[in-house]
PDB file of N, CA and C in Angstrom:
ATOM      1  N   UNK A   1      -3.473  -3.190  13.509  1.00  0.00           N
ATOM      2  CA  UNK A   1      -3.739  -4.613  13.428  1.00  0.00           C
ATOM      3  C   UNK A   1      -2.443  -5.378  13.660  1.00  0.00           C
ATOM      4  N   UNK A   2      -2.591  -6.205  14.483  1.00  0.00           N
ATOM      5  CA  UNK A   2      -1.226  -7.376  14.801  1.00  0.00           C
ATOM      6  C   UNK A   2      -1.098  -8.283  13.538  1.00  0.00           C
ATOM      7  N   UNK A   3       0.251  -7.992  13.719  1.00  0.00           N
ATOM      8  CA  UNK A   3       0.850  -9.315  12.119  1.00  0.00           C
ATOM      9  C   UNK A   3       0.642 -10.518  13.019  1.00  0.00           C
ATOM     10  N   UNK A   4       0.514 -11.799  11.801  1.00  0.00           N
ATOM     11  CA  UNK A   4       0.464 -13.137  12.300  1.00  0.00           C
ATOM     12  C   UNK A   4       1.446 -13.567  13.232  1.00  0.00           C
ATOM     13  N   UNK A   5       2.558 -12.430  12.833  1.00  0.00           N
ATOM     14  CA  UNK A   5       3.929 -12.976  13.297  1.00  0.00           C
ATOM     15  C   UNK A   5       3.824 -12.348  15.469  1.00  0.00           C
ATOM     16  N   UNK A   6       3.419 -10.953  15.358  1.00  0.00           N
ATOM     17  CA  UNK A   6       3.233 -10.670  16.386  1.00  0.00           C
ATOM     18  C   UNK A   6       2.156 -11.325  17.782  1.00  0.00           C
ATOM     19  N   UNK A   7       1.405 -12.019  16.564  1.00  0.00           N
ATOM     20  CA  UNK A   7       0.373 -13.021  17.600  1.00  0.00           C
ATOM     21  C   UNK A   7       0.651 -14.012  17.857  1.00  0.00           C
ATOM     22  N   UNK A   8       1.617 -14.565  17.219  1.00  0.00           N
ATOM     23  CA  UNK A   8       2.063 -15.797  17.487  1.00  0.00           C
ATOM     24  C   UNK A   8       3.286 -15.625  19.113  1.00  0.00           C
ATOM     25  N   UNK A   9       4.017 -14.435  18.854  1.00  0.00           N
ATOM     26  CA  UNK A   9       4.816 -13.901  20.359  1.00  0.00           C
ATOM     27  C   UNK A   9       4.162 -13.751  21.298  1.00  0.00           C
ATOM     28  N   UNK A  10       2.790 -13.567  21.029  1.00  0.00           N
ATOM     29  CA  UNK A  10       2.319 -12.621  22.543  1.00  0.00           C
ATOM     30  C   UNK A  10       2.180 -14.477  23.039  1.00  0.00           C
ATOM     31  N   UNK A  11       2.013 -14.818  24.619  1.00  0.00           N
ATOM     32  CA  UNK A  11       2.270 -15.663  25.515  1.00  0.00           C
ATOM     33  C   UNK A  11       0.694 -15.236  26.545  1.00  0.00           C
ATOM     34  N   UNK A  12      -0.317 -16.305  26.107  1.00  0.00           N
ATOM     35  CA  UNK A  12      -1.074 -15.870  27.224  1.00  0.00           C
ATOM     36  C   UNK A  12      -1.020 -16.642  28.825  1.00  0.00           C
ATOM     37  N   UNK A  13      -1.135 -15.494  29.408  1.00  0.00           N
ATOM     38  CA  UNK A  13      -1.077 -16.010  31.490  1.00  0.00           C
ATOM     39  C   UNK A  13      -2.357 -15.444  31.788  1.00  0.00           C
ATOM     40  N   UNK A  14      -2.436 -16.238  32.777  1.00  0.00           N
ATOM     41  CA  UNK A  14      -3.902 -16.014  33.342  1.00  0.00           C
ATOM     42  C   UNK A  14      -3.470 -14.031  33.800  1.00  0.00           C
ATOM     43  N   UNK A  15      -2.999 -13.839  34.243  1.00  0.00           N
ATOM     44  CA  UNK A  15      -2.328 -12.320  34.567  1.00  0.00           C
ATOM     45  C   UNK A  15      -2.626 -11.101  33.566  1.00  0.00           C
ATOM     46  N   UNK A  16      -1.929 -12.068  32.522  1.00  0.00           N
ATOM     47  CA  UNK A  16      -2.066 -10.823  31.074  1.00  0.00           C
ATOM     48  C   UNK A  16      -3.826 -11.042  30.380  1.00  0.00           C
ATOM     49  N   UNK A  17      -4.903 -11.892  30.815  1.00  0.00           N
ATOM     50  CA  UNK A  17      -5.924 -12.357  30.222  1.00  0.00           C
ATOM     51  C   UNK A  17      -6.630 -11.601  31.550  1.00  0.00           C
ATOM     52  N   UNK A  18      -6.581 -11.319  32.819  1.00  0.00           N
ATOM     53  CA  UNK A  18      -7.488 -10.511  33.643  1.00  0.00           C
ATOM     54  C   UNK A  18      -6.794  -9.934  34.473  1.00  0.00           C
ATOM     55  N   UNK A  19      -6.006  -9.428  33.866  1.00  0.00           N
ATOM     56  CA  UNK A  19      -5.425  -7.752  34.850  1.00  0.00           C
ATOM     57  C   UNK A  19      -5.635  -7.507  36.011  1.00  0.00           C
ATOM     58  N   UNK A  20      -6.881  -7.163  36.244  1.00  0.00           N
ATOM     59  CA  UNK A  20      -7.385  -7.022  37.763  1.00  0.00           C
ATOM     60  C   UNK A  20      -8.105  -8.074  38.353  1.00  0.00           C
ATOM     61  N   UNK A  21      -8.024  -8.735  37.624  1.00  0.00           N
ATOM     62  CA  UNK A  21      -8.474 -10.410  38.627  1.00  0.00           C
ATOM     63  C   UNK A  21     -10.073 -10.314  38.583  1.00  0.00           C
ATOM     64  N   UNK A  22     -11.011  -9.131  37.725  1.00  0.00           N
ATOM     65  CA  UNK A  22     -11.795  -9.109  37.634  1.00  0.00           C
ATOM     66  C   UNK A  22     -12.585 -10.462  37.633  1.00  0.00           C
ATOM     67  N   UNK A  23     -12.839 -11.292  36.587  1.00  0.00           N
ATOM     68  CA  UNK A  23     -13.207 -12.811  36.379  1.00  0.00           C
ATOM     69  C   UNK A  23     -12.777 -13.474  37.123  1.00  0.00           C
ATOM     70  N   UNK A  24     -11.207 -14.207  37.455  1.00  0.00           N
ATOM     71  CA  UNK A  24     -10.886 -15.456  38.749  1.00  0.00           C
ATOM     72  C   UNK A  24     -11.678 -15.077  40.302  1.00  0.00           C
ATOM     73  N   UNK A  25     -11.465 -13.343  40.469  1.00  0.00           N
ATOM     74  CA  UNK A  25     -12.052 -13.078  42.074  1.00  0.00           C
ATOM     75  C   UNK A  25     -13.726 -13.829  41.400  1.00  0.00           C
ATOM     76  N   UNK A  26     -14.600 -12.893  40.846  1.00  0.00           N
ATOM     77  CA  UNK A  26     -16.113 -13.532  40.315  1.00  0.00           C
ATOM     78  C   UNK A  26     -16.437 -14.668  40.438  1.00  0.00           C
ATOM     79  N   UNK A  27     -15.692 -15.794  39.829  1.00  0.00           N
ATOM     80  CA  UNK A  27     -15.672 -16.903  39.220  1.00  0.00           C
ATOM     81  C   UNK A  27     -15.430 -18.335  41.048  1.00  0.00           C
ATOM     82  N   UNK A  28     -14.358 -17.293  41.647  1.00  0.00           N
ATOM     83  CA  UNK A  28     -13.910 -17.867  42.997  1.00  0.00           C
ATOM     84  C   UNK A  28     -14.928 -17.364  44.072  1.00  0.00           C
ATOM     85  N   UNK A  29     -16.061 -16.606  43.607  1.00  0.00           N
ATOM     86  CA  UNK A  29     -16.862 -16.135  44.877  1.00  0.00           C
ATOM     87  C   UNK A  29     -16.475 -15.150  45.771  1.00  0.00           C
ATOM     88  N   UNK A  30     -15.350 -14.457  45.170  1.00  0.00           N
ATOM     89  CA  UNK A  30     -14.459 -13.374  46.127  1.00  0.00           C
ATOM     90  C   UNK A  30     -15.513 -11.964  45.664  1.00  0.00           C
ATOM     91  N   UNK A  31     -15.902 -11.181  47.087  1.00  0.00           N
ATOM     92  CA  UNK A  31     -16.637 -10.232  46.724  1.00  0.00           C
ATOM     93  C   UNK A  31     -15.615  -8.651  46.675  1.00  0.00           C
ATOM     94  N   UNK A  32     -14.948  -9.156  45.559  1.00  0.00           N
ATOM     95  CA  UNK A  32     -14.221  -8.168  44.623  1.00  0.00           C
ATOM     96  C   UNK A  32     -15.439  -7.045  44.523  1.00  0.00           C
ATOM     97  N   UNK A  33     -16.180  -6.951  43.654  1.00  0.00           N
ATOM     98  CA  UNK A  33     -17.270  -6.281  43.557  1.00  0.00           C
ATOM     99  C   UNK A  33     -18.671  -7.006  43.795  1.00  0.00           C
ATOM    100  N   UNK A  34     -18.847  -6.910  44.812  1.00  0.00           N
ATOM    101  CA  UNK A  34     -19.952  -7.457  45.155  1.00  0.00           C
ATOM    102  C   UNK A  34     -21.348  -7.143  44.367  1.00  0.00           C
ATOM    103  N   UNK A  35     -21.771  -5.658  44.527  1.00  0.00           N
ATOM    104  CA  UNK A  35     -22.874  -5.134  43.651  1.00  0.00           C
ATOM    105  C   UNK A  35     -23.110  -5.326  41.756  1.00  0.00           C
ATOM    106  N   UNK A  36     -21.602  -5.293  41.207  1.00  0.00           N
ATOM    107  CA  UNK A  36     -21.838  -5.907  39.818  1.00  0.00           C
ATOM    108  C   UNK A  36     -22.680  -6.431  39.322  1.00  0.00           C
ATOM    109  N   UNK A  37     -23.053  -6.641  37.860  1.00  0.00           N
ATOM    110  CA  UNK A  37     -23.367  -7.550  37.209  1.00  0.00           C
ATOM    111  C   UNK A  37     -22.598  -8.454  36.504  1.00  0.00           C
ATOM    112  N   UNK A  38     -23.574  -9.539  36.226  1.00  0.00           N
ATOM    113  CA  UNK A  38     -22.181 -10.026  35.633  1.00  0.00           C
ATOM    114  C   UNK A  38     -21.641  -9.790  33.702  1.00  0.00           C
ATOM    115  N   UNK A  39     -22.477  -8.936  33.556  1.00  0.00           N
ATOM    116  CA  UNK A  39     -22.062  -7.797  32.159  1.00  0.00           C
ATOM    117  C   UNK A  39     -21.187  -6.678  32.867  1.00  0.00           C
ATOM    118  N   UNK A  40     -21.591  -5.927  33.938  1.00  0.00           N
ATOM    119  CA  UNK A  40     -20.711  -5.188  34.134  1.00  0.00           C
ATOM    120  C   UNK A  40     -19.371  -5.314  34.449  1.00  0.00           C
ATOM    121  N   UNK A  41     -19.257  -7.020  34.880  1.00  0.00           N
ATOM    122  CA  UNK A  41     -17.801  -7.425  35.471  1.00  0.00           C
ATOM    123  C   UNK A  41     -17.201  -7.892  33.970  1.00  0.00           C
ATOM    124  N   UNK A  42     -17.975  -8.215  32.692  1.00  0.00           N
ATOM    125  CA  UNK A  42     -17.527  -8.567  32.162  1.00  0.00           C
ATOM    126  C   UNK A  42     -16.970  -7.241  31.021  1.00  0.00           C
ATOM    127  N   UNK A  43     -18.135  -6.065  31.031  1.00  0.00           N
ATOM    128  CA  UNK A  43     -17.505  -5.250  29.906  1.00  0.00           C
ATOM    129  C   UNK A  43     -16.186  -4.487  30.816  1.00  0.00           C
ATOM    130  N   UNK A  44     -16.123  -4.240  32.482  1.00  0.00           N
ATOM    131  CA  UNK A  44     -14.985  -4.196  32.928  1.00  0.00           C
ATOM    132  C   UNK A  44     -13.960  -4.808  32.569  1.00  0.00           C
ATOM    133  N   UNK A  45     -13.870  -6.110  31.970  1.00  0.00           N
ATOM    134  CA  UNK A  45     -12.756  -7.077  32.099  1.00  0.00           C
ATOM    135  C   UNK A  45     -12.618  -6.776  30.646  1.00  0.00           C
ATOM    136  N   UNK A  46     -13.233  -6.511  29.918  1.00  0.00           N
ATOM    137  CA  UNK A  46     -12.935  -6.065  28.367  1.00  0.00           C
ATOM    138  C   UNK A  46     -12.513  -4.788  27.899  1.00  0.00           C
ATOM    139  N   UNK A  47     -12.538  -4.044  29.148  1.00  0.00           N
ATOM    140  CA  UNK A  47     -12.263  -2.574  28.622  1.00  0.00           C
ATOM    141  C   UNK A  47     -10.673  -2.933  29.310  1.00  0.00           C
ATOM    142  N   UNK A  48     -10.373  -3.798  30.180  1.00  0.00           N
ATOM    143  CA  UNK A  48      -9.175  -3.797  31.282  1.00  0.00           C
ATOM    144  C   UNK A  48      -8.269  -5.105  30.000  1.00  0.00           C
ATOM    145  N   UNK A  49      -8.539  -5.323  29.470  1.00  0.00           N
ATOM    146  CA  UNK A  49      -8.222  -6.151  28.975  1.00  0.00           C
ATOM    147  C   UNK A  49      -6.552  -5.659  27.452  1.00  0.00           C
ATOM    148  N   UNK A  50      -5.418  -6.129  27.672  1.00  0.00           N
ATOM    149  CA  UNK A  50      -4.442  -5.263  26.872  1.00  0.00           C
ATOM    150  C   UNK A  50      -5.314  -5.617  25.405  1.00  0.00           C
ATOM    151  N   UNK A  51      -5.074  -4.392  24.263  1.00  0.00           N
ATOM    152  CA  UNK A  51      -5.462  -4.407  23.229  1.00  0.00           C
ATOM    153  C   UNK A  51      -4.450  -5.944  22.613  1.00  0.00           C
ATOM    154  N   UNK A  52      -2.992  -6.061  22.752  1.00  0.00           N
ATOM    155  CA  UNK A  52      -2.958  -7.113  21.942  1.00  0.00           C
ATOM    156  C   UNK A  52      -3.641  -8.293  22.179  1.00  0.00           C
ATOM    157  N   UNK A  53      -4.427  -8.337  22.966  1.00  0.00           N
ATOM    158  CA  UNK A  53      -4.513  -9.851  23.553  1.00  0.00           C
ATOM    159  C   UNK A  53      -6.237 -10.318  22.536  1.00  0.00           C
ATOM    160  N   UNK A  54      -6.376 -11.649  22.206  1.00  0.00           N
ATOM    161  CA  UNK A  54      -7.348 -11.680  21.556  1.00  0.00           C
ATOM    162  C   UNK A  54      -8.657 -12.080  22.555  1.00  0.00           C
ATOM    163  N   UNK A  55      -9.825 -11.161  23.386  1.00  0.00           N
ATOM    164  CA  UNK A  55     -10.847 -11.840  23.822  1.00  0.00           C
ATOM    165  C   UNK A  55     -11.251 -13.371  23.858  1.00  0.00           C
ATOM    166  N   UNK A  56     -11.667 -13.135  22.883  1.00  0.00           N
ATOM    167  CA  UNK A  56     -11.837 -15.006  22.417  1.00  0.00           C
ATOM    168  C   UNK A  56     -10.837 -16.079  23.203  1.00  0.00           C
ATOM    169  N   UNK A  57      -9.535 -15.677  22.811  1.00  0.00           N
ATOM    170  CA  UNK A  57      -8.335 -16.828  23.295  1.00  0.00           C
ATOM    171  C   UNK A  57      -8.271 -16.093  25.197  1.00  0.00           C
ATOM    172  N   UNK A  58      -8.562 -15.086  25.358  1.00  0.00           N
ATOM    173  CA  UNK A  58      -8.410 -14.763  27.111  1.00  0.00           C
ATOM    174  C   UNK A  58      -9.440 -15.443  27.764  1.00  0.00           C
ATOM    175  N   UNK A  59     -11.182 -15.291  27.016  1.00  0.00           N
ATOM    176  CA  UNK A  59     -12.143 -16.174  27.540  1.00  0.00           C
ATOM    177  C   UNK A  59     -11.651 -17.687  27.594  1.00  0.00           C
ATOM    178  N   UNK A  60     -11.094 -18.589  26.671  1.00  0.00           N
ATOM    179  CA  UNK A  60     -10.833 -19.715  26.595  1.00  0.00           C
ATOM    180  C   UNK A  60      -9.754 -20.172  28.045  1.00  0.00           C
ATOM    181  N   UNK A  61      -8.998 -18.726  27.906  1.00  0.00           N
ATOM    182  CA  UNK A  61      -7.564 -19.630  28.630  1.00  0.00           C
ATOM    183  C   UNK A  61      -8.196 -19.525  30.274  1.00  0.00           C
ATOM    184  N   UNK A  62      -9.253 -18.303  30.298  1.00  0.00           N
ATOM    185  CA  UNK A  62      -9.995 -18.206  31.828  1.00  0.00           C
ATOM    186  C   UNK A  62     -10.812 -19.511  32.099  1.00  0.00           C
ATOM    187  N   UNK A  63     -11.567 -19.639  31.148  1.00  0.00           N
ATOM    188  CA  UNK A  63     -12.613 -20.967  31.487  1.00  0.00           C
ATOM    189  C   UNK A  63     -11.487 -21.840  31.765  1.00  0.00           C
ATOM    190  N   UNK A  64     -10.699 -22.271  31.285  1.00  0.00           N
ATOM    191  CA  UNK A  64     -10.051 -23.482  30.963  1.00  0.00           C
ATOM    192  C   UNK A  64      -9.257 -23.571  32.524  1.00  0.00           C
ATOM    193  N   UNK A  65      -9.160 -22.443  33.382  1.00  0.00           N
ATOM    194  CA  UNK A  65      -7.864 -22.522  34.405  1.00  0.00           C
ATOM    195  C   UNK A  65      -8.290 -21.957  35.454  1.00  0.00           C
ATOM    196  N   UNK A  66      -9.998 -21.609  35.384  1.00  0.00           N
ATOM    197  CA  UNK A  66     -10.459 -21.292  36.543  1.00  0.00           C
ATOM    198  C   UNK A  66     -11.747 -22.486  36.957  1.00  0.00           C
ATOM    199  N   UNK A  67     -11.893 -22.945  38.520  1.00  0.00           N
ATOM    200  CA  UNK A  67     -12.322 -23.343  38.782  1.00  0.00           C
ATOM    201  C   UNK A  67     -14.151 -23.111  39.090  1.00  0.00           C
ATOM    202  N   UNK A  68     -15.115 -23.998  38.607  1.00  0.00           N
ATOM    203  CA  UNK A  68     -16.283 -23.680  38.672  1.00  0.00           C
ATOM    204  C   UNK A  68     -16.716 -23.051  39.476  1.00  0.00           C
ATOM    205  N   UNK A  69     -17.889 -22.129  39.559  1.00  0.00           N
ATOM    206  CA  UNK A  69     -18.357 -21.544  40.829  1.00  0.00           C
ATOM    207  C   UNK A  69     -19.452 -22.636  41.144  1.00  0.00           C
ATOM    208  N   UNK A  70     -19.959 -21.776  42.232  1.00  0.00           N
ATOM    209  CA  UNK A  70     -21.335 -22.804  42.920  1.00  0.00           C
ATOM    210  C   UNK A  70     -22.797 -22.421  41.844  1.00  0.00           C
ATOM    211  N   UNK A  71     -23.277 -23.473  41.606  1.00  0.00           N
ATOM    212  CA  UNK A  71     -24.072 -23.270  41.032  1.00  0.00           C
ATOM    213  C   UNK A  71     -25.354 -22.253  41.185  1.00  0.00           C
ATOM    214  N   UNK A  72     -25.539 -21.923  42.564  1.00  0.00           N
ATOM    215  CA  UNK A  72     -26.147 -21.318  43.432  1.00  0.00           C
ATOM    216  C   UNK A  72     -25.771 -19.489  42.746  1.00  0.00           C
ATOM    217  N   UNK A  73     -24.681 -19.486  42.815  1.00  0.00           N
ATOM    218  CA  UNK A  73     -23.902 -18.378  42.283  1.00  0.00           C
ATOM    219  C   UNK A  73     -24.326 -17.930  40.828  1.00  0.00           C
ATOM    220  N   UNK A  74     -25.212 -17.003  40.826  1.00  0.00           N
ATOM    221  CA  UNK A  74     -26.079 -16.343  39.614  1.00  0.00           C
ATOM    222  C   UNK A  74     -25.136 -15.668  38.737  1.00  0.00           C
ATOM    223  N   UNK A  75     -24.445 -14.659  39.639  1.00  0.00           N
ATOM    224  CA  UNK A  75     -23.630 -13.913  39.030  1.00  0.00           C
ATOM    225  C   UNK A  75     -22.338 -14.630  38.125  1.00  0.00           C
ATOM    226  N   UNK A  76     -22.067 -15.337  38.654  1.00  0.00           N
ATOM    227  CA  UNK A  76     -20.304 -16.387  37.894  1.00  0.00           C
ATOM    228  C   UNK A  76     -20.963 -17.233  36.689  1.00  0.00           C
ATOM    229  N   UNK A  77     -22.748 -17.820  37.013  1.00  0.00           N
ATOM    230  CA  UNK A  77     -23.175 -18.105  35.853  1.00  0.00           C
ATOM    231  C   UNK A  77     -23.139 -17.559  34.824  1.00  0.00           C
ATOM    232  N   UNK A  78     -24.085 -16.574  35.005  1.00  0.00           N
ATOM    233  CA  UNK A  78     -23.737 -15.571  33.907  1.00  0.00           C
ATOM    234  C   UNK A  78     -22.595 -14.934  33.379  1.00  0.00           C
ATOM    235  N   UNK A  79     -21.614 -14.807  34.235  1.00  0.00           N
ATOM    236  CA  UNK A  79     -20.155 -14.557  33.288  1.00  0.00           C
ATOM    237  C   UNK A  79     -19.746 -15.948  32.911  1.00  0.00           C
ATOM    238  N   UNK A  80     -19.825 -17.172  33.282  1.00  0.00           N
ATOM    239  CA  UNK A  80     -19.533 -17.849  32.333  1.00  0.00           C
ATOM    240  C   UNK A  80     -20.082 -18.431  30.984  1.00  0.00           C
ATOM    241  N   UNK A  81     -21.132 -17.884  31.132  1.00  0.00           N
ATOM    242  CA  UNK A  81     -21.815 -17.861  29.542  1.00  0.00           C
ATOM    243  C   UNK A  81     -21.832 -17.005  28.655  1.00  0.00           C
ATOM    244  N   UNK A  82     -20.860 -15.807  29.807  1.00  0.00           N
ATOM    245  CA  UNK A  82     -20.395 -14.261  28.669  1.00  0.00           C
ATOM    246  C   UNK A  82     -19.566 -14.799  28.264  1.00  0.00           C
ATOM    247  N   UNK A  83     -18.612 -15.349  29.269  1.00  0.00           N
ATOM    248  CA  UNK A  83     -16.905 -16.124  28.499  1.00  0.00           C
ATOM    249  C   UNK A  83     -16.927 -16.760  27.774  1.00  0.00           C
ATOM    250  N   UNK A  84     -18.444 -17.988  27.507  1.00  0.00           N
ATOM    251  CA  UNK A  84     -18.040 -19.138  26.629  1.00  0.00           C
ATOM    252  C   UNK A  84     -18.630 -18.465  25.162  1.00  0.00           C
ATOM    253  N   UNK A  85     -19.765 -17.506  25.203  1.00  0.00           N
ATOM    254  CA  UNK A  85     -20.144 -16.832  24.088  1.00  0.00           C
ATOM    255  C   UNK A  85     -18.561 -16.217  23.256  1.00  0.00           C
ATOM    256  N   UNK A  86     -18.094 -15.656  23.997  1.00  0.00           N
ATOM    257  CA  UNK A  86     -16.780 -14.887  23.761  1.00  0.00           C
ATOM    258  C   UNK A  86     -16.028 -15.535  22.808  1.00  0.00           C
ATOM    259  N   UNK A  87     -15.747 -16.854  23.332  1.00  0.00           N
ATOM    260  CA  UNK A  87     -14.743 -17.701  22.692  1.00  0.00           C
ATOM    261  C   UNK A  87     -15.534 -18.008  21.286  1.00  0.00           C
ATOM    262  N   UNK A  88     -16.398 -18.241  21.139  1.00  0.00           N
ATOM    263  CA  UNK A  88     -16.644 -18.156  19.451  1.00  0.00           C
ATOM    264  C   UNK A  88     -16.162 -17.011  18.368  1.00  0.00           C
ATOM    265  N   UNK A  89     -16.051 -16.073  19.123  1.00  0.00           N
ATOM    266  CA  UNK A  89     -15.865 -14.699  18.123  1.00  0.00           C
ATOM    267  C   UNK A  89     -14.185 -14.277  18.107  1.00  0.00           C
ATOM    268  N   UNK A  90     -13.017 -15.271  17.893  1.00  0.00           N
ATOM    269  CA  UNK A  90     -12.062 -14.261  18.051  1.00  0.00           C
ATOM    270  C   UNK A  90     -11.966 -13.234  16.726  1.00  0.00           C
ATOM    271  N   UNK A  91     -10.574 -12.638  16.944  1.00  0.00           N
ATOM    272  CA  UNK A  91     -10.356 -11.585  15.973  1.00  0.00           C
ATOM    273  C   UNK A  91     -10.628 -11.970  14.748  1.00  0.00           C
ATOM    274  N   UNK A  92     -10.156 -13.520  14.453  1.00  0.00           N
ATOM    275  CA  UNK A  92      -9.863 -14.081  12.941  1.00  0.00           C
ATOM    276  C   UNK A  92     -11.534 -13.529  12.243  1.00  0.00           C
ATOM    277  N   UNK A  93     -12.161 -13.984  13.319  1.00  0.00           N
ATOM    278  CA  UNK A  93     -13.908 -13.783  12.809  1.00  0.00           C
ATOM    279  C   UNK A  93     -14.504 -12.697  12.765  1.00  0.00           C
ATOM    280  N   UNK A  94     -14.279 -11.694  13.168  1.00  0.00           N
ATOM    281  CA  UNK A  94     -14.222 -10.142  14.037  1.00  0.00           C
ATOM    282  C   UNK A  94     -14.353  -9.288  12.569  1.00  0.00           C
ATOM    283  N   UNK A  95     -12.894  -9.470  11.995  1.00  0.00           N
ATOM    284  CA  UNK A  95     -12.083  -8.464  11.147  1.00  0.00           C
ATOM    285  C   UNK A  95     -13.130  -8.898  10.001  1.00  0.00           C
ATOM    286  N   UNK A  96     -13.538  -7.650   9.418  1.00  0.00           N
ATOM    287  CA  UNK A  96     -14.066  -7.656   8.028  1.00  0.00           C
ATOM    288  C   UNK A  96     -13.341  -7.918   7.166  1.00  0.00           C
ATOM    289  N   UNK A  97     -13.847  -9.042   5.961  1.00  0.00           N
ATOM    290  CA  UNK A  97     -13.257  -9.135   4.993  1.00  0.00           C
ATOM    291  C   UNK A  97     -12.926  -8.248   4.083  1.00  0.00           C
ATOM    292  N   UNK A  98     -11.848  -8.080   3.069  1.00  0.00           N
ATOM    293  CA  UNK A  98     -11.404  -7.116   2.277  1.00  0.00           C
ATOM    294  C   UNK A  98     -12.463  -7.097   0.989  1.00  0.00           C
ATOM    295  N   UNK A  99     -13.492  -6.238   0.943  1.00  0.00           N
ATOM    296  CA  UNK A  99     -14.552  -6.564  -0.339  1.00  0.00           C
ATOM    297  C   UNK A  99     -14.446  -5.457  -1.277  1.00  0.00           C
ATOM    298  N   UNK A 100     -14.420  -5.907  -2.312  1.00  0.00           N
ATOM    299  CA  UNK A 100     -14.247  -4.578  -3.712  1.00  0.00           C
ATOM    300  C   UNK A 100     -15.664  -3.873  -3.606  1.00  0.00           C
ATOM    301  N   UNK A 101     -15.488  -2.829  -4.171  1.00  0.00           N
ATOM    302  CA  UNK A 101     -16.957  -2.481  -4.088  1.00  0.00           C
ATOM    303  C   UNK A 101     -17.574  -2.656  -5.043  1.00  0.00           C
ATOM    304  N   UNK A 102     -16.695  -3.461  -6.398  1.00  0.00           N
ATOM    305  CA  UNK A 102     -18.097  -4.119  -7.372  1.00  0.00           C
ATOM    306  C   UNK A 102     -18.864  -5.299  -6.822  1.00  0.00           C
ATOM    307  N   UNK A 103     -17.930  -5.945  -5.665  1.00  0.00           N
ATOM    308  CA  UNK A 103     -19.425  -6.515  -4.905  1.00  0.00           C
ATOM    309  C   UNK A 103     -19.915  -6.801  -3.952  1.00  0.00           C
ATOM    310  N   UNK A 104     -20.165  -5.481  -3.662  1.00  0.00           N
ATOM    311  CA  UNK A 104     -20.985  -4.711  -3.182  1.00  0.00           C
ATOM    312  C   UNK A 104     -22.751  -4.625  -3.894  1.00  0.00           C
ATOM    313  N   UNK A 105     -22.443  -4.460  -5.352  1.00  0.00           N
ATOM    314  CA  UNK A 105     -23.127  -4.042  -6.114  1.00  0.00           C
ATOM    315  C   UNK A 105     -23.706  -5.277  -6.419  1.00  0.00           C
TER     316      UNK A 105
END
């Protein structure tokens, strides 16, 4: 688990948030992977994705710095409603709370 202190260093770039350009090519209509879905481009971009980096804040900084697709464009729809789902859940929300197990009971 990253200390507060270590999350506060990491620096997100569009670079370190999609590695392989998985999402900007999608999102720009570039037939990067043409046959995809747009779950498959997205659990790609999550498995490609560095462990420090928080999902949530990579979906945000992608929406925020990539330009709309065509509406026409099924596939970029749907990853952008994987991305904006995304951004609700970062780590802070993720991580289970520390619970005793008297209550539990």
């Amino acid at each position: 688990m990253l200390t507060p202190e270590r999350r506060a260093e990491l620096v997100l770039s569009l670079e370190a948030c999609d590695p392989k350009r998985l999402i900007r090519d999608a999102l720009a209509g570039l037939d990067a992977a043409p046959s995809w879905s747009a779950r498959e481009l997205y659990l790609a971009w999550l498995l490609d994705l560095p462990v420090e980096i928080d999902a949530a804040h990579a979906a945000a900084l992608l929406l925020s710095r990539t330009r709309q697709p065509a509406a026409s464009d099924r596939t970029a729809q749907d990853l952008l409603a994987l991305l904006r789902t995304t951004t609700a859940y970062p780590r802070e929300r993720l991580e289970p709370a520390t619970v005793s197990r008297s209550q539990l009971h």
